[in-house]
C-alpha atoms as a PDB file:
ATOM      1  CA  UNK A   1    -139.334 -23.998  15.042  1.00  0.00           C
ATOM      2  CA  UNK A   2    -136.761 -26.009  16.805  1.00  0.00           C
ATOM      3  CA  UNK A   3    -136.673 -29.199  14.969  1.00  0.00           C
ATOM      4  CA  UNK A   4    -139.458 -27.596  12.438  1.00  0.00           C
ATOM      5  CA  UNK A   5    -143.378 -28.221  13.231  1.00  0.00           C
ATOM      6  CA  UNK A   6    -143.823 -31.290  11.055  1.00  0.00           C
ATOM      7  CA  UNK A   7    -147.844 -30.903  10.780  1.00  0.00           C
ATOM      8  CA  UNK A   8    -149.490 -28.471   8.775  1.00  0.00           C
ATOM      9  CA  UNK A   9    -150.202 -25.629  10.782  1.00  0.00           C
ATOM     10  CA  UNK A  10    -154.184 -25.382  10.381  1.00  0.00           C
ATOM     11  CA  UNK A  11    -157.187 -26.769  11.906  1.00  0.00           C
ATOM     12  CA  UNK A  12    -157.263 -30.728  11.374  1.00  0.00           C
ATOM     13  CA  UNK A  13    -161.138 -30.183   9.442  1.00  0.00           C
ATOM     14  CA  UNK A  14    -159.730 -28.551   6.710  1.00  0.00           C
ATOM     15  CA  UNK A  15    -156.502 -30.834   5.894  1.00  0.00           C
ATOM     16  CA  UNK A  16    -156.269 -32.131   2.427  1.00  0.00           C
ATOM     17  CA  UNK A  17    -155.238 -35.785   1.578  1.00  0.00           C
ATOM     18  CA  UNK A  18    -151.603 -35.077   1.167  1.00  0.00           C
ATOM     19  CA  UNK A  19    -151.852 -33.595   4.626  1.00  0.00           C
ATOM     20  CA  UNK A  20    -153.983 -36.275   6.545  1.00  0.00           C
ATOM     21  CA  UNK A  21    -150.995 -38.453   4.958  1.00  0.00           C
ATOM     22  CA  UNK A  22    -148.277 -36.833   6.413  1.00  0.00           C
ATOM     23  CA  UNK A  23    -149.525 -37.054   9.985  1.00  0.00           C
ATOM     24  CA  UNK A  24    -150.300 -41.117   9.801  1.00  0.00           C
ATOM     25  CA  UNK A  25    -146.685 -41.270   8.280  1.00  0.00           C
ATOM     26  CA  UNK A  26    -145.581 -39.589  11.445  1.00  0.00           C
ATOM     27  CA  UNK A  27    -147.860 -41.868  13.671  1.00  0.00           C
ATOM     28  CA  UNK A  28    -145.673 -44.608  12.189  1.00  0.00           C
ATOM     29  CA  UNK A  29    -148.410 -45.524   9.761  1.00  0.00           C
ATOM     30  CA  UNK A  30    -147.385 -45.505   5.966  1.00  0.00           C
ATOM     31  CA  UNK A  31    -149.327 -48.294   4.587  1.00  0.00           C
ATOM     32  CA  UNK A  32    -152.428 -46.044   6.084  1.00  0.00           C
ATOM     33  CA  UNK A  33    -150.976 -42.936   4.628  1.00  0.00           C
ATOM     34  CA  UNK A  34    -150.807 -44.621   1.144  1.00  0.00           C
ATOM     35  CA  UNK A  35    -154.283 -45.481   1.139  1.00  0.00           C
ATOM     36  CA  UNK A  36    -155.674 -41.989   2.517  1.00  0.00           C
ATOM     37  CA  UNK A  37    -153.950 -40.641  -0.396  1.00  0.00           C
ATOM     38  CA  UNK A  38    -154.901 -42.973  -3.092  1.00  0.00           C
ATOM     39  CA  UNK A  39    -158.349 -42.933  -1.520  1.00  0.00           C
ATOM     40  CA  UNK A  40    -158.277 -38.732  -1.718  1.00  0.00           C
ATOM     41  CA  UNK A  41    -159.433 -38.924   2.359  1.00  0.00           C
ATOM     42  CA  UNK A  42    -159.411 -35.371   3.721  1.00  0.00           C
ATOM     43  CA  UNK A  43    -159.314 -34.312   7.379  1.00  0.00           C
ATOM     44  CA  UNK A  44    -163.075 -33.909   7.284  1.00  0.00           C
ATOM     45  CA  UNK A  45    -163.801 -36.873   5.713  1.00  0.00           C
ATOM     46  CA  UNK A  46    -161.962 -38.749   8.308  1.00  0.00           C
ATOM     47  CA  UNK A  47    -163.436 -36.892  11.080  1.00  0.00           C
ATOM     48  CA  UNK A  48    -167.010 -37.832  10.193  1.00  0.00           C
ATOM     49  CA  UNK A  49    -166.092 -41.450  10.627  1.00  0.00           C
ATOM     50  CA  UNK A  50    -165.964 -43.722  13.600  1.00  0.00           C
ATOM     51  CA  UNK A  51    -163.708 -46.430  13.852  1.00  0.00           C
ATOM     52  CA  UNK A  52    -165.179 -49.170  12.137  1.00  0.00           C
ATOM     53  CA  UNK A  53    -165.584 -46.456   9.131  1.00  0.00           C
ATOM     54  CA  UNK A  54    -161.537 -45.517   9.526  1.00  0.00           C
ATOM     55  CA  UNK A  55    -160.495 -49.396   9.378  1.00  0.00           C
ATOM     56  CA  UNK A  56    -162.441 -49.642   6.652  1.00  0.00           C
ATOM     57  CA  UNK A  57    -161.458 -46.457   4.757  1.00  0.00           C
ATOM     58  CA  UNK A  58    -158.155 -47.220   5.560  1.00  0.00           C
ATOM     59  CA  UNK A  59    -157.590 -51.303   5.885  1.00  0.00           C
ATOM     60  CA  UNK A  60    -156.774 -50.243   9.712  1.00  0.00           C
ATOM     61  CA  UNK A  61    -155.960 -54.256  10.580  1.00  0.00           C
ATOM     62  CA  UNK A  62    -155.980 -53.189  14.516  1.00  0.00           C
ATOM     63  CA  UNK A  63    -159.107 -51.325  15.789  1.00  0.00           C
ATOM     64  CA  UNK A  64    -156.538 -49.620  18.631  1.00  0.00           C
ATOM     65  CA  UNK A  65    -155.164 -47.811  15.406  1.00  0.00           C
ATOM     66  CA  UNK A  66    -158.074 -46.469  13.775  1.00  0.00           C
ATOM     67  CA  UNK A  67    -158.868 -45.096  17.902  1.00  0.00           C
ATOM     68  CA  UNK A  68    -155.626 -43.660  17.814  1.00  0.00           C
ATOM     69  CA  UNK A  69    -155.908 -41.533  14.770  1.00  0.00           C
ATOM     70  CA  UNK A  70    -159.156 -40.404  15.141  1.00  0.00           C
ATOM     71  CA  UNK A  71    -158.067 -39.300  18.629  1.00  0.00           C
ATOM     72  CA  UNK A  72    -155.120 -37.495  16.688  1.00  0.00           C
ATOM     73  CA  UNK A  73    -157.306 -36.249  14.596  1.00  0.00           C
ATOM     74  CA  UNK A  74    -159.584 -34.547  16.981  1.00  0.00           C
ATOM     75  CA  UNK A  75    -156.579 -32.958  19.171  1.00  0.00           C
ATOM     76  CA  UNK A  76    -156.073 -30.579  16.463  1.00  0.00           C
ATOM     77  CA  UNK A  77    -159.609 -29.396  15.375  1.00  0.00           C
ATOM     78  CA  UNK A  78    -160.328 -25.869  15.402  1.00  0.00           C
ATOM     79  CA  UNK A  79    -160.446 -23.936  18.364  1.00  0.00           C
ATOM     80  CA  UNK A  80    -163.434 -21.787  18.761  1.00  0.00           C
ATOM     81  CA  UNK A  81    -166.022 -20.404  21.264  1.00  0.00           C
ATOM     82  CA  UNK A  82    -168.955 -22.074  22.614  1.00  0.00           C
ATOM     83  CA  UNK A  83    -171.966 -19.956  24.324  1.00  0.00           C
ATOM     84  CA  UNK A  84    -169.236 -17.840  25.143  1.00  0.00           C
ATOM     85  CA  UNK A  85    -168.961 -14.343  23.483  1.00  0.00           C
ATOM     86  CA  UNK A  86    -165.588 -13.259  24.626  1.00  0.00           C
ATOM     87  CA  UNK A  87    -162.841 -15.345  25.867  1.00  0.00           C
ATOM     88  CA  UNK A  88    -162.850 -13.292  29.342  1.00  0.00           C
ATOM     89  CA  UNK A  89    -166.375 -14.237  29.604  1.00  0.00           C
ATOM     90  CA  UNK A  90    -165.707 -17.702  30.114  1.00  0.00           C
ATOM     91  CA  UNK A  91    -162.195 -17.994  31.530  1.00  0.00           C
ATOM     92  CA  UNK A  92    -164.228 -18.259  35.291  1.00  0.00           C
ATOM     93  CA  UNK A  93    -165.957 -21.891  34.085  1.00  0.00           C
ATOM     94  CA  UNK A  94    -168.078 -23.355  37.168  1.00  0.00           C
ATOM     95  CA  UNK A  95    -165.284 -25.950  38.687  1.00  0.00           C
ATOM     96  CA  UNK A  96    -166.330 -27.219  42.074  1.00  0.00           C
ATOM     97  CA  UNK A  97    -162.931 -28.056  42.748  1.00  0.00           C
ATOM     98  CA  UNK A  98    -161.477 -25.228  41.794  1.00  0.00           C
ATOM     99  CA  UNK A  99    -164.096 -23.436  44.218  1.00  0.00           C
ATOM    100  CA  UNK A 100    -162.888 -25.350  47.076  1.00  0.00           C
ATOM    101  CA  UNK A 101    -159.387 -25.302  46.635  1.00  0.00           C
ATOM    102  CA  UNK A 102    -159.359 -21.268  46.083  1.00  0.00           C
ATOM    103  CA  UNK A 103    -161.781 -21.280  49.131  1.00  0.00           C
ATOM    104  CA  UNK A 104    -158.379 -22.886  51.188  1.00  0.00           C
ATOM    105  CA  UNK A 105    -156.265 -20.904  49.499  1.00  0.00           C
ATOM    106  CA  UNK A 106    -158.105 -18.113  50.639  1.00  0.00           C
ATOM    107  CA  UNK A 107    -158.027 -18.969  54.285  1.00  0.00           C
ATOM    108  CA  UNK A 108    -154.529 -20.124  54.531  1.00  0.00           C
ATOM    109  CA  UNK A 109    -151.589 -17.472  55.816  1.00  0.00           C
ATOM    110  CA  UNK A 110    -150.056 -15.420  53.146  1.00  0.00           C
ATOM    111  CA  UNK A 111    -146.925 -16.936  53.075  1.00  0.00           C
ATOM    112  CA  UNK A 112    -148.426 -20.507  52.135  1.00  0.00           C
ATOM    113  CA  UNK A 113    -151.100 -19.442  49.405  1.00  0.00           C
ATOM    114  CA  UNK A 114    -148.771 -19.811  46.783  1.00  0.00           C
ATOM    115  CA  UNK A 115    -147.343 -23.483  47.481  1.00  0.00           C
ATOM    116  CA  UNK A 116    -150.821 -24.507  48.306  1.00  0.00           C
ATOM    117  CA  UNK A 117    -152.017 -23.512  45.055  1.00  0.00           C
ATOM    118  CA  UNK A 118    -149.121 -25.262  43.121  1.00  0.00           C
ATOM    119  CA  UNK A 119    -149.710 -28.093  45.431  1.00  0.00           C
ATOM    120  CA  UNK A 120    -153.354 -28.259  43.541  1.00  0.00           C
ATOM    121  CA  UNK A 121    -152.255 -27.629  40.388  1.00  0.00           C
ATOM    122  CA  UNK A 122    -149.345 -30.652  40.615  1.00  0.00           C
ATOM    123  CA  UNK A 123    -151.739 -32.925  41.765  1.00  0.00           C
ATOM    124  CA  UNK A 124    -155.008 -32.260  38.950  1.00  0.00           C
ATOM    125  CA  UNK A 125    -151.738 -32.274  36.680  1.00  0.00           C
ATOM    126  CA  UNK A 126    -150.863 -36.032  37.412  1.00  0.00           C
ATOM    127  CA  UNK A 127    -154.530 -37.029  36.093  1.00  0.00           C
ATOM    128  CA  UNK A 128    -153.508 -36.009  32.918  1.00  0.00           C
ATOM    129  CA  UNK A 129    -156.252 -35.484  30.380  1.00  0.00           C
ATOM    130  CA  UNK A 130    -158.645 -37.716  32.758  1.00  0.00           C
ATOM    131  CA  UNK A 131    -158.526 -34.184  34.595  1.00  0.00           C
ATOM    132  CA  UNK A 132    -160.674 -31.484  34.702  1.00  0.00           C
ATOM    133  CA  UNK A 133    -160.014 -29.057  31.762  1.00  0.00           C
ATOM    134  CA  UNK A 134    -162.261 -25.747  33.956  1.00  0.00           C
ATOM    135  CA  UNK A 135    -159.941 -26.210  36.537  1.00  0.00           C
ATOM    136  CA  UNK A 136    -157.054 -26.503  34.419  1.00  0.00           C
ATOM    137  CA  UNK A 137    -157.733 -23.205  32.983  1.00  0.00           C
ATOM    138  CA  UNK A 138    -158.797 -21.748  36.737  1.00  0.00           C
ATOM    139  CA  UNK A 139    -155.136 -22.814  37.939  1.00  0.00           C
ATOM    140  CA  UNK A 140    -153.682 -21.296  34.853  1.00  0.00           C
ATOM    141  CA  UNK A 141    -155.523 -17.751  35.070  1.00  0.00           C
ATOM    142  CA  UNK A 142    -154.433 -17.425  38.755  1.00  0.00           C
ATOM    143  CA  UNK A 143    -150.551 -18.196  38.132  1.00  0.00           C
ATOM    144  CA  UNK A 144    -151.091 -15.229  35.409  1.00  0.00           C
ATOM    145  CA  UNK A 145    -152.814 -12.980  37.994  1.00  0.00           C
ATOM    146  CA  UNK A 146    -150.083 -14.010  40.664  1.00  0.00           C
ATOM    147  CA  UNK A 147    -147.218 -13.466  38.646  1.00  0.00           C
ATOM    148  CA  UNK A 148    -147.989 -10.170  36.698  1.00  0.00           C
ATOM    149  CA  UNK A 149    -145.430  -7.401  37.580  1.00  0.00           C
ATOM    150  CA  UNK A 150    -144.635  -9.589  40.655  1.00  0.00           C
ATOM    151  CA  UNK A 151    -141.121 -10.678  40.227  1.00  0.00           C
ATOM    152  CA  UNK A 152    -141.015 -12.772  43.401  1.00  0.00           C
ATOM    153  CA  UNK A 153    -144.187 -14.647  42.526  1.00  0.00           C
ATOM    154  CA  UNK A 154    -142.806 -15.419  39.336  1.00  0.00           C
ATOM    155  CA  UNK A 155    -139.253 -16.606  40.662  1.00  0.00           C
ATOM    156  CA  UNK A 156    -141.064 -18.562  43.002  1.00  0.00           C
ATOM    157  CA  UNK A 157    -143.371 -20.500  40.263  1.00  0.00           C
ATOM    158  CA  UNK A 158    -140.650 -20.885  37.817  1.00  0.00           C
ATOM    159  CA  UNK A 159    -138.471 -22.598  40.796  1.00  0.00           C
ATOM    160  CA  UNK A 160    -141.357 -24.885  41.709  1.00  0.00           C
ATOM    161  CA  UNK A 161    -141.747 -26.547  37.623  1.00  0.00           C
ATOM    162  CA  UNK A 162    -144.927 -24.327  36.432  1.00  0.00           C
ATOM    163  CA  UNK A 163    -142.970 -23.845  33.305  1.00  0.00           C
ATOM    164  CA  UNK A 164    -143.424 -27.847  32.566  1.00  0.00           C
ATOM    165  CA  UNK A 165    -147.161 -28.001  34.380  1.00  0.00           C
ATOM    166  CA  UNK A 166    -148.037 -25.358  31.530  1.00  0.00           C
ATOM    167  CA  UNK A 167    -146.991 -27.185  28.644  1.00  0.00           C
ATOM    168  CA  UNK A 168    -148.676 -30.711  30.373  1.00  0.00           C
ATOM    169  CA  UNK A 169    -151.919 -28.608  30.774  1.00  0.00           C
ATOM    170  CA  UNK A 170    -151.904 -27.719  27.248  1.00  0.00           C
ATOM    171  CA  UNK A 171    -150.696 -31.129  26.032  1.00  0.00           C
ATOM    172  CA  UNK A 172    -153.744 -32.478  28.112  1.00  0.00           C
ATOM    173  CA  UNK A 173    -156.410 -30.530  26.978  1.00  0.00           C
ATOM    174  CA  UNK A 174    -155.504 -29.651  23.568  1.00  0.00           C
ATOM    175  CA  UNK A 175    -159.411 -29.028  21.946  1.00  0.00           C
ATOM    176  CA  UNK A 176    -159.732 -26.216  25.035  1.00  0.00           C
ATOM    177  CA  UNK A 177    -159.823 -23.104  23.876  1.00  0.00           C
ATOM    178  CA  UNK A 178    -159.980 -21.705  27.640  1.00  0.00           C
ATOM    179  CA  UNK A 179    -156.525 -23.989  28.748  1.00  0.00           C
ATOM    180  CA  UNK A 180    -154.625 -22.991  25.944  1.00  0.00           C
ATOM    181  CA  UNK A 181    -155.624 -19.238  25.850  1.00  0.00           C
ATOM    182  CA  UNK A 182    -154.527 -19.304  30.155  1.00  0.00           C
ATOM    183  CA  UNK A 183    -151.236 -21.414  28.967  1.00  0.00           C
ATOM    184  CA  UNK A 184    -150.504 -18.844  26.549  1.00  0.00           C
ATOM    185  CA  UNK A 185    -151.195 -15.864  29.008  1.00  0.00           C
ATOM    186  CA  UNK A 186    -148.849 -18.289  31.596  1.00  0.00           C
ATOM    187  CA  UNK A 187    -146.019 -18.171  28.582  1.00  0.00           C
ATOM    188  CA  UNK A 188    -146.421 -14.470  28.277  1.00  0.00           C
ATOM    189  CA  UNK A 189    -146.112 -13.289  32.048  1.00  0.00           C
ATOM    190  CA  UNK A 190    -143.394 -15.677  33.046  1.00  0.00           C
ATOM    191  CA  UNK A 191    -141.183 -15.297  30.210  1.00  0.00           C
ATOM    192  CA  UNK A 192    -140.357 -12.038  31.223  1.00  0.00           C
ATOM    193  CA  UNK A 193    -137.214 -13.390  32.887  1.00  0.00           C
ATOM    194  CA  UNK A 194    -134.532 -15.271  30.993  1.00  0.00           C
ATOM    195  CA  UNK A 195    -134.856 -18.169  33.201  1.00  0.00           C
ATOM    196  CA  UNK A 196    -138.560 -18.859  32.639  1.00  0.00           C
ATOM    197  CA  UNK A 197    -138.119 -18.359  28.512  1.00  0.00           C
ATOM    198  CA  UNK A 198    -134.899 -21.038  28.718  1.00  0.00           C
ATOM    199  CA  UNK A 199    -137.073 -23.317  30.189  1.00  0.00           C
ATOM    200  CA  UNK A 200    -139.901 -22.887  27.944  1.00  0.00           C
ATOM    201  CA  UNK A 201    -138.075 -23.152  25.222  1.00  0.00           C
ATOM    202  CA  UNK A 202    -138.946 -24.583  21.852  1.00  0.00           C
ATOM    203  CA  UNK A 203    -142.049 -26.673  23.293  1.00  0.00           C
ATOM    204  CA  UNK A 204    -143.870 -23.794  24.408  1.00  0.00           C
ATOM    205  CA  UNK A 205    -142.643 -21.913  20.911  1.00  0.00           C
ATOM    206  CA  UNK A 206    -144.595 -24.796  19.218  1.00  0.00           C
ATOM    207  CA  UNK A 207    -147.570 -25.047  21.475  1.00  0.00           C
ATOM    208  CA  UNK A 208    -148.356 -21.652  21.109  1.00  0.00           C
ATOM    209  CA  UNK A 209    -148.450 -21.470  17.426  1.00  0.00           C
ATOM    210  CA  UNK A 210    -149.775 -25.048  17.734  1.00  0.00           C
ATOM    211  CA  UNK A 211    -153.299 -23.175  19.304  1.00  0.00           C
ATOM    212  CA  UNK A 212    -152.685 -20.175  17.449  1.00  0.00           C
ATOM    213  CA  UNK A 213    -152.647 -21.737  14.095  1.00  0.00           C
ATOM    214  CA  UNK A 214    -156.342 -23.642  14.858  1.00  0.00           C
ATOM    215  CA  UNK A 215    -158.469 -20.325  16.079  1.00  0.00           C
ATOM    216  CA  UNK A 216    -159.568 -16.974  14.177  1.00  0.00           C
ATOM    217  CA  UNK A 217    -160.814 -15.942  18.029  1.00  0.00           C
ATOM    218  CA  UNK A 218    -158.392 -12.473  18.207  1.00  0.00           C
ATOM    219  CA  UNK A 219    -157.939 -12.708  22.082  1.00  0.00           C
ATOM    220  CA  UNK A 220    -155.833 -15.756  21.772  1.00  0.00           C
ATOM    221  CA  UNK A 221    -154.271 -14.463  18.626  1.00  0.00           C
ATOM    222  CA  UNK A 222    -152.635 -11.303  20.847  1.00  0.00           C
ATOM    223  CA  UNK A 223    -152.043 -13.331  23.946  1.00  0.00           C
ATOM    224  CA  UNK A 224    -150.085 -16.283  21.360  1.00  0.00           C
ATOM    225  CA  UNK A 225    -148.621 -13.151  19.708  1.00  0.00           C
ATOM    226  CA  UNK A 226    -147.468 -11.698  23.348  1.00  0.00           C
ATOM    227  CA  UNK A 227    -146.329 -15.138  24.877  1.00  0.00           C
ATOM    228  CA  UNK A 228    -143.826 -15.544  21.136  1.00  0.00           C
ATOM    229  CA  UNK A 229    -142.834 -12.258  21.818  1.00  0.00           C
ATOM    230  CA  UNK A 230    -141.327 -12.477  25.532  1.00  0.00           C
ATOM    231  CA  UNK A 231    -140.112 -15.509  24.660  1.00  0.00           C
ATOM    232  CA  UNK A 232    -137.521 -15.040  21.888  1.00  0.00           C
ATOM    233  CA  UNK A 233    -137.074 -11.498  23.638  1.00  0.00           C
ATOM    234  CA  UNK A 234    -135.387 -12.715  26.629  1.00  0.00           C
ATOM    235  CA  UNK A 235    -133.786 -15.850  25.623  1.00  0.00           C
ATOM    236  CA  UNK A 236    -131.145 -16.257  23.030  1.00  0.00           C
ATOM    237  CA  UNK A 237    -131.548 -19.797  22.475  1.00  0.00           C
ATOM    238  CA  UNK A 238    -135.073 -19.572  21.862  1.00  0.00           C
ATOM    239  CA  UNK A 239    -134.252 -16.179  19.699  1.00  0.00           C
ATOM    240  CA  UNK A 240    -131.812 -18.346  17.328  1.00  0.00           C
ATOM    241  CA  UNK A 241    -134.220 -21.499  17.022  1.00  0.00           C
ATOM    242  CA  UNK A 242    -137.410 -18.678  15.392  1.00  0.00           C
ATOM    243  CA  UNK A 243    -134.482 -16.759  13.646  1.00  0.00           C
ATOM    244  CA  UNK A 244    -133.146 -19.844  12.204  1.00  0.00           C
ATOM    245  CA  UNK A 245    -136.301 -22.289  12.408  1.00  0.00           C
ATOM    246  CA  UNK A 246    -139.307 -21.469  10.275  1.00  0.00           C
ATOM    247  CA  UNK A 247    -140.639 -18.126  12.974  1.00  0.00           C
ATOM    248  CA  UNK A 248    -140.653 -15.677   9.862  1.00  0.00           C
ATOM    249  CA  UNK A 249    -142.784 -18.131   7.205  1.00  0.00           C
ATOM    250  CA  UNK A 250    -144.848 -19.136  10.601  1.00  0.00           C
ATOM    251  CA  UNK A 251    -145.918 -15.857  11.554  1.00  0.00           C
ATOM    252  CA  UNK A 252    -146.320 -14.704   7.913  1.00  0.00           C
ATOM    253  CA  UNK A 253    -149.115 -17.630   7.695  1.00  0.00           C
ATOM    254  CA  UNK A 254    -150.227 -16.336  10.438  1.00  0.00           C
ATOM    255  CA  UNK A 255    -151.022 -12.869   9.503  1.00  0.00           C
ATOM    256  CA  UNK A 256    -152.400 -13.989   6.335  1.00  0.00           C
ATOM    257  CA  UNK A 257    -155.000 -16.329   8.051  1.00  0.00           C
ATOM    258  CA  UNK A 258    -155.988 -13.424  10.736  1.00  0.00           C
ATOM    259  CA  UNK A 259    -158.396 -10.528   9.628  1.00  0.00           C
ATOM    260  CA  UNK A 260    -157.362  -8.178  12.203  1.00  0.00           C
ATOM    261  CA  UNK A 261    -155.032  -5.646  11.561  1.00  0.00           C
ATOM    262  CA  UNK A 262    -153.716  -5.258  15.432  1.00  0.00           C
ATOM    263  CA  UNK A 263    -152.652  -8.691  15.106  1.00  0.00           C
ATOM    264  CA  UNK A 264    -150.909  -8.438  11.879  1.00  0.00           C
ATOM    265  CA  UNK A 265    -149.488  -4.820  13.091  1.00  0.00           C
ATOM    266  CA  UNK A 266    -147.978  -7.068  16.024  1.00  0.00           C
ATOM    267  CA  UNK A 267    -147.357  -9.997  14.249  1.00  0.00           C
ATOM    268  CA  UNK A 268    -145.406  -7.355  11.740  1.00  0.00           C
ATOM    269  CA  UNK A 269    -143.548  -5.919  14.776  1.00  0.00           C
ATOM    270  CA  UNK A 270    -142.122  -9.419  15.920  1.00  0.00           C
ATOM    271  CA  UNK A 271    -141.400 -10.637  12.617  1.00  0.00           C
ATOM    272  CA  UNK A 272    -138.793  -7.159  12.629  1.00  0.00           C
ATOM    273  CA  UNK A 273    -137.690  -7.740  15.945  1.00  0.00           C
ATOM    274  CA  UNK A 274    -136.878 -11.481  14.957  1.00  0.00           C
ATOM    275  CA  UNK A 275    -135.053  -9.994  11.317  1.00  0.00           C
ATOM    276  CA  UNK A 276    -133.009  -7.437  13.477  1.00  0.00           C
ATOM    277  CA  UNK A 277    -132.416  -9.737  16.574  1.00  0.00           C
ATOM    278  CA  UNK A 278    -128.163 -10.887  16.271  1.00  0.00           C
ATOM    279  CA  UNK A 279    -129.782 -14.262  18.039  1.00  0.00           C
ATOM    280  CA  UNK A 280    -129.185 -12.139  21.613  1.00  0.00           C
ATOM    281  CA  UNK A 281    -131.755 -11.509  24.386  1.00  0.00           C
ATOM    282  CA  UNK A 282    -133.000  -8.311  23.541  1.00  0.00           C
ATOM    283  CA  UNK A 283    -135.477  -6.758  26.389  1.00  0.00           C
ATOM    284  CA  UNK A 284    -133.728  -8.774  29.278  1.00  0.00           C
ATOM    285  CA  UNK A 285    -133.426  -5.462  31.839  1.00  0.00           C
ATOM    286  CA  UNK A 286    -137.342  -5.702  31.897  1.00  0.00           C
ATOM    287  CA  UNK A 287    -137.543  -8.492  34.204  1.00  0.00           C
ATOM    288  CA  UNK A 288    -135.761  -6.075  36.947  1.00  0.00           C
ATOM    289  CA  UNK A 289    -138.529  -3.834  36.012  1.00  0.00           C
ATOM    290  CA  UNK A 290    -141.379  -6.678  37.044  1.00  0.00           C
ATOM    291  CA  UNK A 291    -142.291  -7.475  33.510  1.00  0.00           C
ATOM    292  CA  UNK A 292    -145.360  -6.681  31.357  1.00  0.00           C
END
């Protein structure tokens, strides 16, 4: 999609040699690549090391590279559940902070609730990763409750950047399986309106199969397959790039590496709309119904 998803679109753990090879050529790293591919490293194999093992596996010469793709590495393991049963289960993690600042939220007038609450998010955003990933997802989950079938809500979070704070908090916390299921919910709900899906665009196309493609947990799987959905749906430029970019092969994979036949009935349903799609937004009169 877009430019095309240069990585292989699986887990990190189970990428052969070849593939471990084409992400330290990426990185900038081809002398490294070279040897992980003589040397038959696999994702695994590399994972199980620490950096003195890495520079040694792969004649790393700076210690700050072997730290940097091992941290690579380790963004794009496979996303799965902890004690957790269900996704819902835990999308309420214990976050002191995000206890206190719904707490304010809660006692502020009506009119301010929803600056307040971007005001939190915008400022747990600028820590970047060094963040807290449980309120990350707690900031997330509320823009999703706020906005669904509210068409003011969303206008209102789409004017004030959320579209951007998404795609930072799923950029930040990457190994989350709780962030990127609320980002992909967040995708989903605002992209009912053109506006919100044009400024999405192909970075949130990619970050959602990006999570997608490292989980067999079937909630995400639906909410990635919803979030795709609205988003070619009511924007044509993001229609063209998965009509013209890979979306088709993508989603194929995807189906193929997902035992659940609801997701490949859905994944089936947007691969049509995609093949019958003239590159135009399709749905766009829902947003003046208040979305899905």
């Amino acid at each position: 999609m877009g430019g095309g998803i240069s990585l292989p679109r699986r887990s990190s753990e189970t990428w052969t040699a070849a593939e471990v090879s084409q992400l330290l050529t990426s990185m900038g790293y081809p002398e490294y690549a070279t040897a992980a591919q003589e040397k038959d490293l696999s994702g695994m194999q590399l994972l199980q090391m620490n950096t003195a093992g890495l520079e040694e596996a792969l004649g790393c010469t700076k210690t700050e590279h072997a730290s940097r793709i091992l941290n690579e590495l380790e963004k794009l393991r496979a996303l799965s559940l902890g004690e957790e049963t269900s996704l819902s289960d835990g999308q309420r993690r214990i976050s002191m902070l995000a206890e206190s600042t719904e707490e304010s939220i809660r006692f502020a007038k009506p009119e301010d609730r929803n600056g307040l609450l971007i005001d939190s998010i915008r400022e747990e955003a600028a820590k970047r990763d060094a963040g807290e990933a449980e309120f990350a997802s707690w900031g997330l989950s509320c823009i999703s409750e706020l906005s669904q079938g509210q068409s003011e809500n969303r206008q209102f979070f789409v004017s004030e950047g959320v579209c951007q704070l998404v795609l930072d908090f799923m950029e930040y916390f990457p190994n989350d399986i709780f962030v990127q299921w609320q980002g992909c919910q967040c995708i989903g709900v605002l992209s009912s309106s053109s506006e919100a899906a044009d400024k999405f665009g192909s970075a949130a196309m990619e970050a959602v199969v990006g999570c997608m493609s490292r989980t067999d947990v079937s909630d995400l799987g639906f909410t990635g397959i919803r979030a795709l959905k609205n988003l070619v749906s009511f924007s044509e430029s993001n229609m063209s790039i998965a009509k013209n970019g890979g979306a088709i092969e993508c989603l194929q994979g995807l189906m193929d590496d997902f035992d659940y036949n609801q997701f490949r009935y859905t994944g089936q349903m947007l691969i049509q709309l995609i093949v019958d799609s003239d590159g135009g937004s399709g749905e766009s009169k829902e947003e003046e119904k208040g979305g899905d």
